[in-house]
Protein backbone atom coordinates (compact mmCIF):
# COMPACT_ATOMS: atom_id res chain seq x y z
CA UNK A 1 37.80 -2.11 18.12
CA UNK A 2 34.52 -3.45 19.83
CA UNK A 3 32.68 -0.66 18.26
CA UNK A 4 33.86 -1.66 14.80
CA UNK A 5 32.93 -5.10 15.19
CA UNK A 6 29.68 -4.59 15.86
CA UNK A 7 29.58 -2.48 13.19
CA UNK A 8 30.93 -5.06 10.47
CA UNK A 9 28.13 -7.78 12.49
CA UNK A 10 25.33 -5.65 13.26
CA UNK A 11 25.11 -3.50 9.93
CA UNK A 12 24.58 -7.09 8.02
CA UNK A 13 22.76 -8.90 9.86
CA UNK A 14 20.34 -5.71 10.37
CA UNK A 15 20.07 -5.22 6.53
CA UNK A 16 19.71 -9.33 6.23
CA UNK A 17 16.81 -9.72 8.43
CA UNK A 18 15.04 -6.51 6.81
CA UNK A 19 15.34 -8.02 2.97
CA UNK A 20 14.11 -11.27 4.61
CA UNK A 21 11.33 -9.61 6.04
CA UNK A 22 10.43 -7.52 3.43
CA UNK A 23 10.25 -10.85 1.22
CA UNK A 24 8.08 -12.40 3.84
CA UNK A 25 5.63 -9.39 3.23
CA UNK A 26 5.35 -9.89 -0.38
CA UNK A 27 4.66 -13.91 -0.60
CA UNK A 28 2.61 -12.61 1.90
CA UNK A 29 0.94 -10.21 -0.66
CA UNK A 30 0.84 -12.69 -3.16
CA UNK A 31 -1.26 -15.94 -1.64
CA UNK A 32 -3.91 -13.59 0.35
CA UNK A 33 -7.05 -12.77 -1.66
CA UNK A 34 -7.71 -9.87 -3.13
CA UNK A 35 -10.45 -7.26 -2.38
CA UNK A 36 -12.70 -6.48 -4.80
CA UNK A 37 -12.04 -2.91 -6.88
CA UNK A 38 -14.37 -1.17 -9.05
CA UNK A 39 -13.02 1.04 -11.78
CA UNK A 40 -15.59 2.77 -14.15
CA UNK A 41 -14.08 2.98 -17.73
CA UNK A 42 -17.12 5.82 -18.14
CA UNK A 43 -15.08 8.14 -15.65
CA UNK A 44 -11.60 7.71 -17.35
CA UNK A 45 -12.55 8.68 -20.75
CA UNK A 46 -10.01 11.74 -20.86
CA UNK A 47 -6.90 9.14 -20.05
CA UNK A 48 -5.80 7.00 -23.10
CA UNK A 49 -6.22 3.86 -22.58
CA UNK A 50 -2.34 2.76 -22.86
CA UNK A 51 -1.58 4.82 -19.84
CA UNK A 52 -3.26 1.26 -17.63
CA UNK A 53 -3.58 -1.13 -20.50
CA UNK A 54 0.52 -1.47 -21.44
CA UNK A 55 -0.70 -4.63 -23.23
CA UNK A 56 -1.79 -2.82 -25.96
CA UNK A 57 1.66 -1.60 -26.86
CA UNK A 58 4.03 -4.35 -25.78
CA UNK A 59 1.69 -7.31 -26.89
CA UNK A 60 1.69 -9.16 -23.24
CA UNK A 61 -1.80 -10.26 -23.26
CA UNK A 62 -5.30 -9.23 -23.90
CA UNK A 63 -7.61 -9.14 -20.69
CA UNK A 64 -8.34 -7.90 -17.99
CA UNK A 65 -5.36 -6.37 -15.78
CA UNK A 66 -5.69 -8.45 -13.13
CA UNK A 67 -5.43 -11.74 -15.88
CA UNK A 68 -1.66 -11.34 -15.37
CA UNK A 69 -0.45 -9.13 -12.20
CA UNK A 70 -2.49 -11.37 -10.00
CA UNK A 71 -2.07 -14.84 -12.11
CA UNK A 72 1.59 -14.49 -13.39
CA UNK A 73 3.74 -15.34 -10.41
CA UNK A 74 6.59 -12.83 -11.62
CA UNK A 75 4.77 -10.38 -10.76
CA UNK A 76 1.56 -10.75 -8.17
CA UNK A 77 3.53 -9.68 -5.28
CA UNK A 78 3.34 -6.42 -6.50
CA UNK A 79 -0.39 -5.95 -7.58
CA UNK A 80 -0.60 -3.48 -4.60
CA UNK A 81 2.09 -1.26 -4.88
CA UNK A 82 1.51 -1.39 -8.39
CA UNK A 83 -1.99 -0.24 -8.54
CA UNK A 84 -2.14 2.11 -5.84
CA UNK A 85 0.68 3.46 -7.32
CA UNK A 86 -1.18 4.29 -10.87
CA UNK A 87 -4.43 5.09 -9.71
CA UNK A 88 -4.54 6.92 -6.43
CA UNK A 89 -0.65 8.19 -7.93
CA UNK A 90 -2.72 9.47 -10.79
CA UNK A 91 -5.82 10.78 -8.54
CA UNK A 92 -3.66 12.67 -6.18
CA UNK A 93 -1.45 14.37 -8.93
CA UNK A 94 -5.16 15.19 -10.85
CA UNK A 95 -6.18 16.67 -7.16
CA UNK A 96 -2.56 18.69 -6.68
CA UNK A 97 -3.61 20.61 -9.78
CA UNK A 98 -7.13 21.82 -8.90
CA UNK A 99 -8.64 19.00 -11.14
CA UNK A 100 -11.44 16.90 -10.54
CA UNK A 101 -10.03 13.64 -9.70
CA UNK A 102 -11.32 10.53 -7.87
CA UNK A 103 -10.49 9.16 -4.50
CA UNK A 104 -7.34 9.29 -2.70
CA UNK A 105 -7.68 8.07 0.52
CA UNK A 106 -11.13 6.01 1.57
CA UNK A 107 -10.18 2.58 1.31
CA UNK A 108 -14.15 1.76 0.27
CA UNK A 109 -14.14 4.31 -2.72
CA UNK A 110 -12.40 1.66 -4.62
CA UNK A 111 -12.54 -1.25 -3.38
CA UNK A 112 -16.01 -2.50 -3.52
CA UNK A 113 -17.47 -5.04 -6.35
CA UNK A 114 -17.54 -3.91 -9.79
CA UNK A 115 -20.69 -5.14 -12.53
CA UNK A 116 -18.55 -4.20 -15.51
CA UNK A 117 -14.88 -3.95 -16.08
């Protein structure tokens, strides 16, 4: 009986405090600066362009990316995820299958300032 009763405690207030948290990390996300990325569109000339720029298709904005996922609070806690997720996701998966691809892992490789967007 004890056993189950910590069970039917523990279990939510365990899951509680991790959601909590884990919102905690992104307003965290979301008010810090960002660090500055570089991206040459010279490099990427074999991707089509819809493949980053979803604007184009859906009609959300013109601009730059970063005129809406860091600006538009619905969704600037995610800018991260979001972009490590398409372009290192996309430079690993180039790397997995013996192509050239660009970096995956030094921090610096990307984010440093950029001249021209």
């Amino acid at each position: 009986m004890q056993r189950l009763l910590i069970i039917l405690i523990g279990v939510p207030v365990l899951i509680g405090a991790t959601w909590l948290a884990h919102l905690g990390q992104l307003e965290l996300r979301s008010n810090r600066p960002m660090l500055a990325v570089t991206f040459a569109h010279a490099d990427h000339t074999t991707v089509s362009c819809v493949v980053c720029h979803h604007n184009f298709i859906d009609r959300t904005g013109p601009g730059l990316c970063f005129d809406c996922h860091k600006n538009d609070p619905s969704v600037n806690a995610l800018i991260e995820d979001q972009f490590h997720d398409l372009c290192r996701g996309c430079h690993v998966e180039r790397q997995s299958a013996g192509e050239e691809a660009g970096p995956t892992r030094r921090c610096d490789s990307c984010h440093t300032a950029d001249d021209a967007p």
